[in-house]
PDB file of N, CA and C in Angstrom:
ATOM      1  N   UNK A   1     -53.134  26.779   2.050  1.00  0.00           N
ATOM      2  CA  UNK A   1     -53.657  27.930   2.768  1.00  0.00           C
ATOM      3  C   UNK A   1     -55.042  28.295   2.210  1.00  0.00           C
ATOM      4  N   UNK A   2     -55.646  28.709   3.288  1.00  0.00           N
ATOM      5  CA  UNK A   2     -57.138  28.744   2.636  1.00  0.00           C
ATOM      6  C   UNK A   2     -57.757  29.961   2.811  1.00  0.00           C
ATOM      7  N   UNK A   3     -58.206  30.784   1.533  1.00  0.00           N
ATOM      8  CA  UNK A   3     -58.182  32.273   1.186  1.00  0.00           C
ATOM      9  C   UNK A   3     -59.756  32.373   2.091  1.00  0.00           C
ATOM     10  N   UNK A   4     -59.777  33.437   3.115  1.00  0.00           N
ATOM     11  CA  UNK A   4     -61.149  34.407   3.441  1.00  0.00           C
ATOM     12  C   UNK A   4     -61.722  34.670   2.436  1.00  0.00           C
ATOM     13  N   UNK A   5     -63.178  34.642   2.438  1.00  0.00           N
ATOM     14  CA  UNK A   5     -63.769  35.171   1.540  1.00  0.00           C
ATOM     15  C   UNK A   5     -64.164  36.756   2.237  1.00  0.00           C
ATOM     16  N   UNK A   6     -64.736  37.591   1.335  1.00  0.00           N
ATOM     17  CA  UNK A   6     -64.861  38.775   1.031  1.00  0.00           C
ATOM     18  C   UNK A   6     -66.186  39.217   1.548  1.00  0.00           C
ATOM     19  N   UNK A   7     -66.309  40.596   2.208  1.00  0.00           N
ATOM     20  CA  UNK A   7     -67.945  40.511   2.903  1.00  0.00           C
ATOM     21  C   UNK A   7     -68.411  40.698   2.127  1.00  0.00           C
ATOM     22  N   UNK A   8     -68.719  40.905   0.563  1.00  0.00           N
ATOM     23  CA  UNK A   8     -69.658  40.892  -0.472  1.00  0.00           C
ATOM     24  C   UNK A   8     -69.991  39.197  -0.452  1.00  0.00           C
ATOM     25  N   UNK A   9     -69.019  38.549  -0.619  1.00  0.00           N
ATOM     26  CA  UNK A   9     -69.200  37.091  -0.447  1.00  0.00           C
ATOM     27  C   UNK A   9     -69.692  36.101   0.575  1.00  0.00           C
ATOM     28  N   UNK A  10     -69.742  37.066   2.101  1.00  0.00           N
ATOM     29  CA  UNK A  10     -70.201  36.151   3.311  1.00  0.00           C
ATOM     30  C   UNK A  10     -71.603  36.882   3.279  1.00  0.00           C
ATOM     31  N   UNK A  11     -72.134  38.319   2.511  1.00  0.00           N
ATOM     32  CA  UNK A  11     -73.184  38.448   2.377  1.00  0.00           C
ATOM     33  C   UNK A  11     -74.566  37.498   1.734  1.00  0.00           C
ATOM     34  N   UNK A  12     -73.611  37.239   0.382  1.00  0.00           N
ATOM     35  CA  UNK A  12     -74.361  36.411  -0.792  1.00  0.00           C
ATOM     36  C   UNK A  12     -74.692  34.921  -0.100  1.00  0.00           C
ATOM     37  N   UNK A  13     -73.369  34.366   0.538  1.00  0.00           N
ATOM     38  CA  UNK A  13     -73.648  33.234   1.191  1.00  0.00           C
ATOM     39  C   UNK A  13     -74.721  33.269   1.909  1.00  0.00           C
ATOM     40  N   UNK A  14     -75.116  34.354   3.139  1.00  0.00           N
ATOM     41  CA  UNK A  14     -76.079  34.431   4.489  1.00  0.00           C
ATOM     42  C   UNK A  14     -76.830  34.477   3.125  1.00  0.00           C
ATOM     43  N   UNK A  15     -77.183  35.241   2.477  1.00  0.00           N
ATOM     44  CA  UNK A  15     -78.698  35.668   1.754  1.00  0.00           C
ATOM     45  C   UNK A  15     -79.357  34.261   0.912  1.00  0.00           C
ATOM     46  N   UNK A  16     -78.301  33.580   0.294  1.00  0.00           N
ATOM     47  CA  UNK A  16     -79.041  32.495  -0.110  1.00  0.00           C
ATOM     48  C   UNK A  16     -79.456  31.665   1.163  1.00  0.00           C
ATOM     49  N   UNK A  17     -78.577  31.340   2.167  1.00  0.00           N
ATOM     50  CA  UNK A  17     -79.013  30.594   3.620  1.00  0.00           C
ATOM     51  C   UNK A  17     -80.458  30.947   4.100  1.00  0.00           C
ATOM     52  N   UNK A  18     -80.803  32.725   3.831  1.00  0.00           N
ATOM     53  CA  UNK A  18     -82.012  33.179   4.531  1.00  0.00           C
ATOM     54  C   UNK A  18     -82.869  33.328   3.881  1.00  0.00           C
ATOM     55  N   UNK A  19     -82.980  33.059   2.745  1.00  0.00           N
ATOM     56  CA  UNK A  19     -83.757  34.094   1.715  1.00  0.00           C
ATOM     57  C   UNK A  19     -85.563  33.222   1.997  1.00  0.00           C
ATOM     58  N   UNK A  20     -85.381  32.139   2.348  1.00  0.00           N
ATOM     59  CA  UNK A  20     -86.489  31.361   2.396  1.00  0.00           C
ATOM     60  C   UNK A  20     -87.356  31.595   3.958  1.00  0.00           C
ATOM     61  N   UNK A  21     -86.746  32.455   4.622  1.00  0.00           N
ATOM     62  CA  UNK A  21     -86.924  32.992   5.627  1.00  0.00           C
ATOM     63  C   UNK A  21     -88.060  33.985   6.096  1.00  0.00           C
ATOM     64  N   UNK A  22     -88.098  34.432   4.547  1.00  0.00           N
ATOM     65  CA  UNK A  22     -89.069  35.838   4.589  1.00  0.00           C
ATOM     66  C   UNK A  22     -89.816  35.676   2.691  1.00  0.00           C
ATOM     67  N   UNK A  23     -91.170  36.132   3.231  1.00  0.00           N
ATOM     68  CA  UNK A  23     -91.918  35.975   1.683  1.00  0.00           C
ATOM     69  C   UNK A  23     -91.939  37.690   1.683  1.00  0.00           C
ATOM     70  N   UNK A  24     -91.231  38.360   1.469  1.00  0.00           N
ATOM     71  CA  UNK A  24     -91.224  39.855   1.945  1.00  0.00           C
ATOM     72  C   UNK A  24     -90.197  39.931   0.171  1.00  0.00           C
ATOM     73  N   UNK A  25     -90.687  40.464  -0.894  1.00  0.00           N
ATOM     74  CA  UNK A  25     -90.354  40.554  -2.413  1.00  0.00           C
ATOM     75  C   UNK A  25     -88.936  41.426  -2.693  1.00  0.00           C
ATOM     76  N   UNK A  26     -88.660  42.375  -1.603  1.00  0.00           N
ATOM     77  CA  UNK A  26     -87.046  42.610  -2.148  1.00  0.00           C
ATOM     78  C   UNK A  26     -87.034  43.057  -0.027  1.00  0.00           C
ATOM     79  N   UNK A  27     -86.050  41.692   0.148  1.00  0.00           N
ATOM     80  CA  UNK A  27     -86.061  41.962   1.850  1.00  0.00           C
ATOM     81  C   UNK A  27     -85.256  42.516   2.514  1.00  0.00           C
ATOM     82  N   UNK A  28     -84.192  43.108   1.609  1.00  0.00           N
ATOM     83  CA  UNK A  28     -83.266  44.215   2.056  1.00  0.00           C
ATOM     84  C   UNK A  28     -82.130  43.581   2.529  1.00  0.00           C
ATOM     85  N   UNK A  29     -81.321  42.017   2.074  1.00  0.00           N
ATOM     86  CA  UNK A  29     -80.640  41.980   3.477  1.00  0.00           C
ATOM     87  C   UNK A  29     -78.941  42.970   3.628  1.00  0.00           C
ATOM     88  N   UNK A  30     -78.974  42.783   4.785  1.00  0.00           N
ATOM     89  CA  UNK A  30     -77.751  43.807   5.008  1.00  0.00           C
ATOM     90  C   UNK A  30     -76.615  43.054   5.760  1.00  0.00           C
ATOM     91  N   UNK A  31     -75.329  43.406   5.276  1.00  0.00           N
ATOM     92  CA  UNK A  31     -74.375  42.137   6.289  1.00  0.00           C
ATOM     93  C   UNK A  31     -74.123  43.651   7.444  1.00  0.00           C
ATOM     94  N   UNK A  32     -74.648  43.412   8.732  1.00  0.00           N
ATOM     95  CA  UNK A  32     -74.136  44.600   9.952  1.00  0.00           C
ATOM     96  C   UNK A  32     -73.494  44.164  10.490  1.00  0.00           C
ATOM     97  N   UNK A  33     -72.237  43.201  11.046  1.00  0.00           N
ATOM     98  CA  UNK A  33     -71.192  42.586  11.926  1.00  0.00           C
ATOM     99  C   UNK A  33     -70.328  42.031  11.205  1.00  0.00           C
ATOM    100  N   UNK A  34     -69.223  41.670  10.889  1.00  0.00           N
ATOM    101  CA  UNK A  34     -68.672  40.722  10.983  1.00  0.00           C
ATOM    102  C   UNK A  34     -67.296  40.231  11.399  1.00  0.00           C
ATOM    103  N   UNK A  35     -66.560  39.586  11.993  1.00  0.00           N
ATOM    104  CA  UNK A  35     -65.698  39.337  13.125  1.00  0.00           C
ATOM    105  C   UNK A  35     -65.062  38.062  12.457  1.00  0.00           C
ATOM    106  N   UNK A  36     -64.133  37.929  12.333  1.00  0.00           N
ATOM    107  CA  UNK A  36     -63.341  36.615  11.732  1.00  0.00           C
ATOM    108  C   UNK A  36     -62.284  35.828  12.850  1.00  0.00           C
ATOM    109  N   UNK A  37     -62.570  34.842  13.553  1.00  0.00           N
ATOM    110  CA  UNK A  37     -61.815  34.380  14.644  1.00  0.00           C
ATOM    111  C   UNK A  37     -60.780  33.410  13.371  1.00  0.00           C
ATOM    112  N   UNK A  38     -59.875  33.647  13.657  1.00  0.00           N
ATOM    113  CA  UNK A  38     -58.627  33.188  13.698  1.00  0.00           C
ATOM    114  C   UNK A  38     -58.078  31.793  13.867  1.00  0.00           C
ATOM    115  N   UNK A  39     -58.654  31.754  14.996  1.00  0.00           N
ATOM    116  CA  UNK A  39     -58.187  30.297  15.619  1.00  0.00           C
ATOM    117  C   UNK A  39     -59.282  29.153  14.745  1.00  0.00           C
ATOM    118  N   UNK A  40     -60.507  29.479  14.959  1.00  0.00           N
ATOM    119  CA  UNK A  40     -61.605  28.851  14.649  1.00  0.00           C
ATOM    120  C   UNK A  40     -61.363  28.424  13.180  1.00  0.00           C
ATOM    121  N   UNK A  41     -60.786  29.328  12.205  1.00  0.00           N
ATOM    122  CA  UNK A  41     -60.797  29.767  10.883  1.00  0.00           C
ATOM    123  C   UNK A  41     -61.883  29.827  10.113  1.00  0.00           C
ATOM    124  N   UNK A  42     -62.932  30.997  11.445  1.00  0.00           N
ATOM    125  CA  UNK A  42     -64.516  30.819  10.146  1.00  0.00           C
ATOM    126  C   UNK A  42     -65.137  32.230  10.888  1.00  0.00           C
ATOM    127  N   UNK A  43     -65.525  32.909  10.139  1.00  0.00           N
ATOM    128  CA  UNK A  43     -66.549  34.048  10.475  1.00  0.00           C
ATOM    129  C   UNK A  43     -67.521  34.289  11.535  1.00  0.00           C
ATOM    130  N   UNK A  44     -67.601  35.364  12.116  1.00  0.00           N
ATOM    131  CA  UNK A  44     -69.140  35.271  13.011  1.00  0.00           C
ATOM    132  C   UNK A  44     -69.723  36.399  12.574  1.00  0.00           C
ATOM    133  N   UNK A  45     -70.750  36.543  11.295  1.00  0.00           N
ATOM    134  CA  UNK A  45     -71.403  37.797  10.936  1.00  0.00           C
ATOM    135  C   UNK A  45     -72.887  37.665  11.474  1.00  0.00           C
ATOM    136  N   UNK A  46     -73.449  38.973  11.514  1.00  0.00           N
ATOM    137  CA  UNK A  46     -75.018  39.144  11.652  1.00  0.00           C
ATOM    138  C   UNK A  46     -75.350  39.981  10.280  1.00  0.00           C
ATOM    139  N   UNK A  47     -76.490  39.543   9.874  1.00  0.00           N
ATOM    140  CA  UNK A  47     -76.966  39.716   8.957  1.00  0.00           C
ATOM    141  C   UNK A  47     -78.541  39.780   8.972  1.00  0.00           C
ATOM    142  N   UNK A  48     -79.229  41.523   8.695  1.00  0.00           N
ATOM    143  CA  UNK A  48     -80.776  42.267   8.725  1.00  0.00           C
ATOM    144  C   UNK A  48     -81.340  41.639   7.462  1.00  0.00           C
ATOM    145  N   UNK A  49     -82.509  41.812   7.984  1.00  0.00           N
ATOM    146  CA  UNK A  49     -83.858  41.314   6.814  1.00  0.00           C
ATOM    147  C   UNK A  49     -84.584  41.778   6.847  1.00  0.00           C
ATOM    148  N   UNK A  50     -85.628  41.938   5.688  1.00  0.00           N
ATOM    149  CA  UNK A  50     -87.166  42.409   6.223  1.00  0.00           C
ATOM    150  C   UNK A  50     -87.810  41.209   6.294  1.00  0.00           C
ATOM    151  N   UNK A  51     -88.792  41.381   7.094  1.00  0.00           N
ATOM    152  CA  UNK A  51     -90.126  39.905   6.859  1.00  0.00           C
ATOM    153  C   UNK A  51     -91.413  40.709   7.447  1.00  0.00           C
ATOM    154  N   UNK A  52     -92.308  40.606   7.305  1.00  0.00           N
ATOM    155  CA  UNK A  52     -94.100  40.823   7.414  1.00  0.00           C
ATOM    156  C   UNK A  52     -93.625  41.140   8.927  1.00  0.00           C
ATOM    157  N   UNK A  53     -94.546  41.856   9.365  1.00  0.00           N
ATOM    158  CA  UNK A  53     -94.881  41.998  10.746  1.00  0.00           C
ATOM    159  C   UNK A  53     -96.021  41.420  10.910  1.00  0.00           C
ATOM    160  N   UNK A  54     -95.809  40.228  11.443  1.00  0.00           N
ATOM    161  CA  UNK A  54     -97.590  39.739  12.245  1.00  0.00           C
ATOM    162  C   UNK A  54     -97.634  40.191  13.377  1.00  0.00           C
ATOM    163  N   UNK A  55     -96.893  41.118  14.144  1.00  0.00           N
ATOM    164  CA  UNK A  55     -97.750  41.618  15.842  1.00  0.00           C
ATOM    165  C   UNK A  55     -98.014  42.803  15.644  1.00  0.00           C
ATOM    166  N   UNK A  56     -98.276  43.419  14.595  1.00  0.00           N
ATOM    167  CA  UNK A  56     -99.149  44.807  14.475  1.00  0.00           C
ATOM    168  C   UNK A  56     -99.705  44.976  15.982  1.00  0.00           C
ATOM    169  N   UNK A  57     -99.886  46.172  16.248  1.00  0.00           N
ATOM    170  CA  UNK A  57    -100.630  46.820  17.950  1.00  0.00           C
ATOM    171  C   UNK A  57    -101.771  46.923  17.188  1.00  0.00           C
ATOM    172  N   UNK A  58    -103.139  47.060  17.473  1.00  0.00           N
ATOM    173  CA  UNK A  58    -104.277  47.594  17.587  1.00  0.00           C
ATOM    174  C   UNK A  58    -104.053  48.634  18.058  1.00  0.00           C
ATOM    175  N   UNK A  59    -104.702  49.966  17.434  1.00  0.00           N
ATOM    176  CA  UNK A  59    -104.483  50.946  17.831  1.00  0.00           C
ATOM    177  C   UNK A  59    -105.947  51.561  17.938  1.00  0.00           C
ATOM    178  N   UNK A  60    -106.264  51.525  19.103  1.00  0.00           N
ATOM    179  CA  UNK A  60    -107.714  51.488  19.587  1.00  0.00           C
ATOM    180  C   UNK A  60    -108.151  52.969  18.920  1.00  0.00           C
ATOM    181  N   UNK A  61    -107.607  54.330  18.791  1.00  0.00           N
ATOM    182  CA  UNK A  61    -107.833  55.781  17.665  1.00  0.00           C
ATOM    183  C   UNK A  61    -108.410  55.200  16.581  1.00  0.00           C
ATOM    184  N   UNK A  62    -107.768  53.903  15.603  1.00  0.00           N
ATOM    185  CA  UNK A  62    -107.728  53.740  14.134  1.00  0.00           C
ATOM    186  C   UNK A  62    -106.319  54.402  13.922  1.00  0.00           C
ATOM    187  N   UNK A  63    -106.118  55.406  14.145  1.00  0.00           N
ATOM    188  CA  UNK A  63    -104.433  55.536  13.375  1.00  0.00           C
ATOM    189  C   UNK A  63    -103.779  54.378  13.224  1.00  0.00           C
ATOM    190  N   UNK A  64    -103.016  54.925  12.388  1.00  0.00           N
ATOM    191  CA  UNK A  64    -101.727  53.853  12.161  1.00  0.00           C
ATOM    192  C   UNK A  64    -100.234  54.168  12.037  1.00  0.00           C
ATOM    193  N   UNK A  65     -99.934  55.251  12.964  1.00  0.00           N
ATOM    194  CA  UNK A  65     -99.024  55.794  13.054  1.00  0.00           C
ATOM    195  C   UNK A  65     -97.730  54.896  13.436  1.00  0.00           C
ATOM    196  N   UNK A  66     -97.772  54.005  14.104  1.00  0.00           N
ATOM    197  CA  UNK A  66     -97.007  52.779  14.986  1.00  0.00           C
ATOM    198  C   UNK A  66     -96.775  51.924  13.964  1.00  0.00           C
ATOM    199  N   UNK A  67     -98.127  51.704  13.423  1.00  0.00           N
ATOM    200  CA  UNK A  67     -98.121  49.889  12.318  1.00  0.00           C
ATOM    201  C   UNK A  67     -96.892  50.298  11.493  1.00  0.00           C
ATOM    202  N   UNK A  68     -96.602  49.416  10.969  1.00  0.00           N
ATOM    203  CA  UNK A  68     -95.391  49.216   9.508  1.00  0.00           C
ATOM    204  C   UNK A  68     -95.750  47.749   9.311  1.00  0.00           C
ATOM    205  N   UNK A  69     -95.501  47.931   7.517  1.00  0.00           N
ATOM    206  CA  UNK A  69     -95.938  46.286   7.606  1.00  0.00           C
ATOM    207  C   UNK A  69     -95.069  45.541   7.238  1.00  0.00           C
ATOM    208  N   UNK A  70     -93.616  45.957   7.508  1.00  0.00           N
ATOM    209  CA  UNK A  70     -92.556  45.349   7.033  1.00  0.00           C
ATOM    210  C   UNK A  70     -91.827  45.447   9.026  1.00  0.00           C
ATOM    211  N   UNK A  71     -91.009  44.194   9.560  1.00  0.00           N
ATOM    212  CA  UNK A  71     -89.597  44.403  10.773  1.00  0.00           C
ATOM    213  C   UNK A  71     -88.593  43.959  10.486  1.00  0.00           C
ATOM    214  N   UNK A  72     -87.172  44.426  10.597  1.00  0.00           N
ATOM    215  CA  UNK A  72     -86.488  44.142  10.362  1.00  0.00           C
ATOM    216  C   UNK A  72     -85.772  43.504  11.151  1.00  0.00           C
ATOM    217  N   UNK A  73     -85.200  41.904  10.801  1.00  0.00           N
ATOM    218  CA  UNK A  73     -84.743  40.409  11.925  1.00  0.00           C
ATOM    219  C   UNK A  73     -83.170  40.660  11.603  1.00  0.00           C
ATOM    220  N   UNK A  74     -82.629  40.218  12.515  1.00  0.00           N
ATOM    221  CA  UNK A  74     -81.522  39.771  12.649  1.00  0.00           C
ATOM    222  C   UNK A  74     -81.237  38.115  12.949  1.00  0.00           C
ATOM    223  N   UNK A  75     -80.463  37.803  11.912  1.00  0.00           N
ATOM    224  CA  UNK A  75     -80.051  36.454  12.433  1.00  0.00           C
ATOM    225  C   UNK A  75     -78.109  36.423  12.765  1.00  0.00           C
ATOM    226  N   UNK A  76     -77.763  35.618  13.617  1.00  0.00           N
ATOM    227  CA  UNK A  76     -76.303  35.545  13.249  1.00  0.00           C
ATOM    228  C   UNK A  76     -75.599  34.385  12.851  1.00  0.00           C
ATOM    229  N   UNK A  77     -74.923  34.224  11.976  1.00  0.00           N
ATOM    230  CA  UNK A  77     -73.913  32.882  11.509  1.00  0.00           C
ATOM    231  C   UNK A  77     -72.881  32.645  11.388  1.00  0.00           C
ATOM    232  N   UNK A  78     -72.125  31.346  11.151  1.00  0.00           N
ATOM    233  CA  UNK A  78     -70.910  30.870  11.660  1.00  0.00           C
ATOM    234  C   UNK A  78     -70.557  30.189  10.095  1.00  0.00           C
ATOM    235  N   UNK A  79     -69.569  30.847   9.990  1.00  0.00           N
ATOM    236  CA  UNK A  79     -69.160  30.469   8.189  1.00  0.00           C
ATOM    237  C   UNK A  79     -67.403  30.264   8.261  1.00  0.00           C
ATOM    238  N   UNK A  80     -67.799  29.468   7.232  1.00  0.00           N
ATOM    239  CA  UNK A  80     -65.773  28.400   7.632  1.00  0.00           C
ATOM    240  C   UNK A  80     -65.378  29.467   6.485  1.00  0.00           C
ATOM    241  N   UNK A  81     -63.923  29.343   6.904  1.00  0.00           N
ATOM    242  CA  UNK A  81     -63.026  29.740   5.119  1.00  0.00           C
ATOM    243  C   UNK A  81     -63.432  29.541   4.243  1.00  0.00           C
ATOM    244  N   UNK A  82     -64.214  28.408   4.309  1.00  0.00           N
ATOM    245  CA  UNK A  82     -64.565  27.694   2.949  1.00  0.00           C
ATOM    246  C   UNK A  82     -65.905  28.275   2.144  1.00  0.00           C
ATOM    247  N   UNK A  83     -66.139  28.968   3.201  1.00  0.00           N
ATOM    248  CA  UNK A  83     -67.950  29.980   2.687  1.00  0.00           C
ATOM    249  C   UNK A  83     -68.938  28.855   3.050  1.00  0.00           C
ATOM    250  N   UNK A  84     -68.697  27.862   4.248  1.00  0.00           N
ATOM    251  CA  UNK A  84     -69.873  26.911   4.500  1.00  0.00           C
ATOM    252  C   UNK A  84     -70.499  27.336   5.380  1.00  0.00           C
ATOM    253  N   UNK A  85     -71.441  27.359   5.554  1.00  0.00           N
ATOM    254  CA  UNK A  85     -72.512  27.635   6.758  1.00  0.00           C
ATOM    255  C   UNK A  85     -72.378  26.583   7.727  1.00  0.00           C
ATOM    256  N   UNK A  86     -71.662  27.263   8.630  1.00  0.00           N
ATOM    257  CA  UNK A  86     -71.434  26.298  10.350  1.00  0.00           C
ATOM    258  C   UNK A  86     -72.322  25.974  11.176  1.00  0.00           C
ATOM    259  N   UNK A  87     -73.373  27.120  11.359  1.00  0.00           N
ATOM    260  CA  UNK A  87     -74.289  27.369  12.233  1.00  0.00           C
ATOM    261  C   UNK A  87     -74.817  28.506  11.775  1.00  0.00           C
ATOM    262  N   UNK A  88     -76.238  28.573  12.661  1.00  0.00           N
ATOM    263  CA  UNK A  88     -77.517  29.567  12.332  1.00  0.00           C
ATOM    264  C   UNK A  88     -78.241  30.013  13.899  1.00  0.00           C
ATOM    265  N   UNK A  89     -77.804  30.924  13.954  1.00  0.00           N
ATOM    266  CA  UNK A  89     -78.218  31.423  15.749  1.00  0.00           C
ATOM    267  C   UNK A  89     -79.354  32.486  16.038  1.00  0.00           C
ATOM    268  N   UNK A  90     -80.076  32.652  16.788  1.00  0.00           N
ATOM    269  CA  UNK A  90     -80.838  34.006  17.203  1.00  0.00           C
ATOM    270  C   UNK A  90     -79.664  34.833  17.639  1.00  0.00           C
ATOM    271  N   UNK A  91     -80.494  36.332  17.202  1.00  0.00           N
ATOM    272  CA  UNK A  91     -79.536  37.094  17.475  1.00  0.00           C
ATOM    273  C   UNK A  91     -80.138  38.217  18.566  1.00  0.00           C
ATOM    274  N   UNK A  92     -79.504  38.692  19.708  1.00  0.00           N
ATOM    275  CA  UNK A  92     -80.128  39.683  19.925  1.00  0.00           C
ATOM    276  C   UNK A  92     -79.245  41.122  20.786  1.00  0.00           C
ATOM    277  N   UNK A  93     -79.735  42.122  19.887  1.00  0.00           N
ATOM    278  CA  UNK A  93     -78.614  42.966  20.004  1.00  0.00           C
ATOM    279  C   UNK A  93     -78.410  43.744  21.569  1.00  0.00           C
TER     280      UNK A  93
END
């Protein structure tokens, strides 16, 4: 029988999977979903990040009320009992 791992543990898994994802120095990630099918015997979590914003608006004033220079991504993944990474999907909420 083969033990679930723990969402502290399907976190750590996604974060090493993503971490190369974003040059962003502490990127926040967050586990927000996760759903364990049964049949399948493997996880379907989504998991937030920060990474750079390259589509900043021009903000023809000069303000910068809008800009941030950090967005936060969602990716979603497919993880066995075993804590393997199945798959790596866009996510969109």
């Amino acid at each position: 029988m083969t033990v679930k791992p723990k969402f502290k543990e399907l976190l750590e898994t996604a974060t090493l999977e993503l971490k190369d994802l974003t040059t962003v120095q502490n990127p926040d990630f967050r586990l927000e979903q996760a759903e364990y099918n049964e049949m399948k015997k493997e996880w379907e979590i989504v998991v937030s990040f920060l990474v750079k914003d390259n589509n900043k608006r021009l903000n023809p004033i000069g303000l910068s009320l809008s800009e941030f220079e950090f967005q936060r991504i969602y990716k979603k993944l497919k993880i066995n009992s075993s804590n393997e990474i199945m798959g790596l999907f866009l996510f969109n909420d």
